[in-house]
C-alpha atoms as a PDB file:
ATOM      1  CA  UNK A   1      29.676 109.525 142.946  1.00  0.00           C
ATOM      2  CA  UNK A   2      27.693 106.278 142.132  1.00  0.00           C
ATOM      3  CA  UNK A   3      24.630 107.978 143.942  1.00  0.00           C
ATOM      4  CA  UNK A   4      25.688 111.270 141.443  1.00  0.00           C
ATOM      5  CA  UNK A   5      25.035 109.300 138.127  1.00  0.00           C
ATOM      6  CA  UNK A   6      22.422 107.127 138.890  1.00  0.00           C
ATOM      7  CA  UNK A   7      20.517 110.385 140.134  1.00  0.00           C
ATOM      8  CA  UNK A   8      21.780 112.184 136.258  1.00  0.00           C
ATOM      9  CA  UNK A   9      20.727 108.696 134.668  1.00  0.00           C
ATOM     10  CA  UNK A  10      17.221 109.228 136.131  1.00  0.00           C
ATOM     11  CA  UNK A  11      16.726 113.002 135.321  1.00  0.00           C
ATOM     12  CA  UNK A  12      18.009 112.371 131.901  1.00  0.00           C
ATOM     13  CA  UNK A  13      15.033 109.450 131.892  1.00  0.00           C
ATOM     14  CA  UNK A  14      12.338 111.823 132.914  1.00  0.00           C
ATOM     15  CA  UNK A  15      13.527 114.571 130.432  1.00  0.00           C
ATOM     16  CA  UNK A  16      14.209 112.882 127.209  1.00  0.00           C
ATOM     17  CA  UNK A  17      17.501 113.734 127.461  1.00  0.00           C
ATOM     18  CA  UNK A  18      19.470 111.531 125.210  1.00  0.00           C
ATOM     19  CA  UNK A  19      16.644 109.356 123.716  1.00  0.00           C
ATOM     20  CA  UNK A  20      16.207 108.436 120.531  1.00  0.00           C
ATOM     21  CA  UNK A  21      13.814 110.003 118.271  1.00  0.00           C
ATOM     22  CA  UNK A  22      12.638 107.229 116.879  1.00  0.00           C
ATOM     23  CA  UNK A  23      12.153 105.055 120.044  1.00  0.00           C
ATOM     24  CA  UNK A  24      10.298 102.020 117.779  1.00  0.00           C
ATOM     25  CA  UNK A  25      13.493 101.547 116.601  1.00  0.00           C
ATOM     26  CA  UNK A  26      15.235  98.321 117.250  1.00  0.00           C
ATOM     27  CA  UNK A  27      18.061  98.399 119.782  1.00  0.00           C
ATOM     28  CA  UNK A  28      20.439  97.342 116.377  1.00  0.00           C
ATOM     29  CA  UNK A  29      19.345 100.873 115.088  1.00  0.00           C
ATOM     30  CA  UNK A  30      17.098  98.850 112.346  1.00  0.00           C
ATOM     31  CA  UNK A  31      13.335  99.398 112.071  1.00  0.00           C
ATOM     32  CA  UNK A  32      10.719  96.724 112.640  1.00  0.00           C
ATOM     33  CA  UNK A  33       9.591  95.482 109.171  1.00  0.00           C
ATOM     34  CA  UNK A  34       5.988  96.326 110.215  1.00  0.00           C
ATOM     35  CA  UNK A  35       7.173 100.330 110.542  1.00  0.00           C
ATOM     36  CA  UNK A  36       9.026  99.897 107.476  1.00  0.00           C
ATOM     37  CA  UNK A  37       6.364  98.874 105.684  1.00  0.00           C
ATOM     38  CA  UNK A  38       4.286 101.712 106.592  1.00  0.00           C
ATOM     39  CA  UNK A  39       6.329 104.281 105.239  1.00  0.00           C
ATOM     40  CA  UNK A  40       4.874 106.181 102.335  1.00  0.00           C
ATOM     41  CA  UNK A  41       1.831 107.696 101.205  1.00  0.00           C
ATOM     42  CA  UNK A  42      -1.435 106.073 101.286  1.00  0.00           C
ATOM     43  CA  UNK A  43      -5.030 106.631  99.516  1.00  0.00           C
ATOM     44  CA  UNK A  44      -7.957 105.732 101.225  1.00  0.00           C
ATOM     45  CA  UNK A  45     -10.277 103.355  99.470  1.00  0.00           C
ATOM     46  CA  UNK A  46     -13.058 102.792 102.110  1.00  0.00           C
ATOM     47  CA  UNK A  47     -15.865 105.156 101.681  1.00  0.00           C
ATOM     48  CA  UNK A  48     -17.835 103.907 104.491  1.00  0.00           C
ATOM     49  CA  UNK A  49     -19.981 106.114 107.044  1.00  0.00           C
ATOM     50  CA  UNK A  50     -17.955 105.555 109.813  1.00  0.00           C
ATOM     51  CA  UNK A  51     -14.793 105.786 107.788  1.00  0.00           C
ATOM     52  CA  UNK A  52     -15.502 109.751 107.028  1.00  0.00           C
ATOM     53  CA  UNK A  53     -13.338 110.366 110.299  1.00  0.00           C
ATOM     54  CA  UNK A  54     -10.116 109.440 109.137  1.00  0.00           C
ATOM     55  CA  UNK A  55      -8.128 110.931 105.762  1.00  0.00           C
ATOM     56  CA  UNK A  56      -8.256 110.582 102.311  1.00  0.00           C
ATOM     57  CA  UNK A  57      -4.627 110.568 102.097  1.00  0.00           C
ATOM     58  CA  UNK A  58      -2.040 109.628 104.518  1.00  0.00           C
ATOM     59  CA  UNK A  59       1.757 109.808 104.862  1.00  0.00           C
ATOM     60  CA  UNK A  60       3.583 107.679 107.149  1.00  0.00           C
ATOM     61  CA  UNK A  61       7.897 108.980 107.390  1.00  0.00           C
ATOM     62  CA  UNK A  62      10.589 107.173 108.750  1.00  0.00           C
ATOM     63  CA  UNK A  63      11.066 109.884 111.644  1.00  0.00           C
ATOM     64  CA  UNK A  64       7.765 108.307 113.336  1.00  0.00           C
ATOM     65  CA  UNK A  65       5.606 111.049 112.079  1.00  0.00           C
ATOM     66  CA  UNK A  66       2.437 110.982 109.668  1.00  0.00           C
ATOM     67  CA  UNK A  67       0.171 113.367 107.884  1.00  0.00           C
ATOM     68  CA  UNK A  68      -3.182 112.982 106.471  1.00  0.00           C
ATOM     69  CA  UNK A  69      -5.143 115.275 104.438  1.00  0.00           C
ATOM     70  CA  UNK A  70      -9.212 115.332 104.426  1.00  0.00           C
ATOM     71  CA  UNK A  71     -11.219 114.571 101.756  1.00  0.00           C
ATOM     72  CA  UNK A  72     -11.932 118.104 101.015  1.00  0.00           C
ATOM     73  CA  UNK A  73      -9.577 121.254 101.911  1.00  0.00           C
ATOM     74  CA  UNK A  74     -10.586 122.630 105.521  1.00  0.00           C
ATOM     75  CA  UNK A  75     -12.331 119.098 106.599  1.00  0.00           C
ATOM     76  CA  UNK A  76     -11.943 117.644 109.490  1.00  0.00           C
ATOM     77  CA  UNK A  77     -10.085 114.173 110.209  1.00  0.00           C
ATOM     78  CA  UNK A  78      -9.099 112.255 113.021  1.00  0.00           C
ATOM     79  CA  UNK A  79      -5.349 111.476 112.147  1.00  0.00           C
ATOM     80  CA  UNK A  80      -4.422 114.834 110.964  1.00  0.00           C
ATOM     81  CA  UNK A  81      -0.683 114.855 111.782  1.00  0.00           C
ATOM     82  CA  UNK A  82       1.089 113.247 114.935  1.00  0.00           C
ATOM     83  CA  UNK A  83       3.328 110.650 115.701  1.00  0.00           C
ATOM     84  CA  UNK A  84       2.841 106.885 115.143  1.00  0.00           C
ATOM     85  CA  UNK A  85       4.235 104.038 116.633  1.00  0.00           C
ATOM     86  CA  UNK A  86       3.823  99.907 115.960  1.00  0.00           C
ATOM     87  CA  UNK A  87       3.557  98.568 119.138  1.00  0.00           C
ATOM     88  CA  UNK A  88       3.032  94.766 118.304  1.00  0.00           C
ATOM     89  CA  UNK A  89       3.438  93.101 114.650  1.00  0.00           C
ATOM     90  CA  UNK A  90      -0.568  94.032 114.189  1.00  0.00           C
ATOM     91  CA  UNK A  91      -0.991  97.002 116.112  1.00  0.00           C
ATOM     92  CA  UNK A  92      -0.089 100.580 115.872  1.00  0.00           C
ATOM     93  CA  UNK A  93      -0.402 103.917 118.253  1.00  0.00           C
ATOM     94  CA  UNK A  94      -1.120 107.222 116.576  1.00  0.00           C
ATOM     95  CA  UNK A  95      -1.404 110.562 118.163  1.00  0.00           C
ATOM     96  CA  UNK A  96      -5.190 111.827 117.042  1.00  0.00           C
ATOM     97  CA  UNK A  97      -6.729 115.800 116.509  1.00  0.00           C
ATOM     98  CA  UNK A  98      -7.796 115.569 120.033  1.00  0.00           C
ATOM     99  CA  UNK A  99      -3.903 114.781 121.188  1.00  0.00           C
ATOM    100  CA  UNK A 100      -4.972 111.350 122.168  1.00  0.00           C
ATOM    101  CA  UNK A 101      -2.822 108.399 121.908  1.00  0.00           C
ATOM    102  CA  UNK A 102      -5.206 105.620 120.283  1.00  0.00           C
ATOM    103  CA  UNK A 103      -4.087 102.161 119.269  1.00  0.00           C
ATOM    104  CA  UNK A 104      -5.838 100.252 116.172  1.00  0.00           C
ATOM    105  CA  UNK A 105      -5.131  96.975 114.850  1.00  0.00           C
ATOM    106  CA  UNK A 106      -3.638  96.952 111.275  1.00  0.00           C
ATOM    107  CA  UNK A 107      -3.065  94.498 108.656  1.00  0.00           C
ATOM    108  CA  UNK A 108      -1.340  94.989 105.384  1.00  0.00           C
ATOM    109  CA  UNK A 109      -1.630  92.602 102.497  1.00  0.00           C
ATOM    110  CA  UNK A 110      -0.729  93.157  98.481  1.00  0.00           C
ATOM    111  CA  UNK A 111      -0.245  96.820  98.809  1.00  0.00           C
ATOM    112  CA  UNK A 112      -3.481  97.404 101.083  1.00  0.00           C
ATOM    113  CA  UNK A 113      -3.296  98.801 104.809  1.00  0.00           C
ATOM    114  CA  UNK A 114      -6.138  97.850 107.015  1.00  0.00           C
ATOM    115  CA  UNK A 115      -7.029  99.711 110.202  1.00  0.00           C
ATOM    116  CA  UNK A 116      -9.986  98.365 112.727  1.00  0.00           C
ATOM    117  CA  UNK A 117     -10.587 100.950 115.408  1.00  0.00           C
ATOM    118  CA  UNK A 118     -12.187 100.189 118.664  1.00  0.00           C
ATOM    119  CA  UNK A 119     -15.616 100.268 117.151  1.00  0.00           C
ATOM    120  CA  UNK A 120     -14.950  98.549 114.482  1.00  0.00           C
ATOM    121  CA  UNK A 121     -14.473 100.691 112.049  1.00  0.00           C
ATOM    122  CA  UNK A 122     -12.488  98.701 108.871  1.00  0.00           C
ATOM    123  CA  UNK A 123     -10.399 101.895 106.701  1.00  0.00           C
ATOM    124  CA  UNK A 124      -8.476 100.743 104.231  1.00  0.00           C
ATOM    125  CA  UNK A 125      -5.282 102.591 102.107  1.00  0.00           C
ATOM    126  CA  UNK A 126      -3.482 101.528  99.219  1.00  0.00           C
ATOM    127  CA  UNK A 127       0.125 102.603  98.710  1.00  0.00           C
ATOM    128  CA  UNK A 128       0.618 105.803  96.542  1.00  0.00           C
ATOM    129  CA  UNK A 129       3.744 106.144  93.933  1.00  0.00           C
END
């Protein structure tokens, strides 16, 4: 019987089965403060070359998704919608266009949310209404 449940324990595992949707959640059911304080909308202020790659607008929700929106209708940006997760207090994974799972470092300070990619890219957001 023992052999029985650890082998449903594992399956479950390996399926999802029975996981939380939000697994950044902590293991009180509360959110991180850093997740928390992502959730919104955000406008891009960087106008930078390299920054053309990510959106003009973004929207972080508390289900662990996000949306962004290009600068024009039909353009193309990296984060277009996916799934985001804080991993550390200053670093985040998001789910890209190409289905790549990409961490940046973030910082947010007085309403402004920093990302640094691996090239160093600097994009910055304030928080919408």
């Amino acid at each position: 019987m023992a052999l029985r449940t650890h082998a449903l324990a594992m399956l479950s595992t390996l399926l999802g089965v029975g996981c939380s949707l939000t697994p950044r959640d902590a293991p009180d059911g509360t959110m991180p403060t850093q997740t928390s304080a992502l959730i919104g909308s955000w406008e891009k202020l960087t106008q930078s070359p390299c920054s053309q790659l990510y959106p003009q607008s973004l929207r972080f929700e508390e289900t662990g998704n996000y949306h962004g929106q290009p600068a024009q209708a039909g353009g193309f940006t990296l984060w277009d919608v996916g799934t985001f997760e804080v991993t550390e207090p200053t670093r985040v994974k998001l789910s890209t266009a190409n289905d790549a799972v990409v961490a940046y470092a973030f910082s947010l300070s007085q309403g402004v949310l920093t990302f640094t990619d691996a090239q160093g890219c600097v994009v910055s957001y304030r928080k919408g209404a």
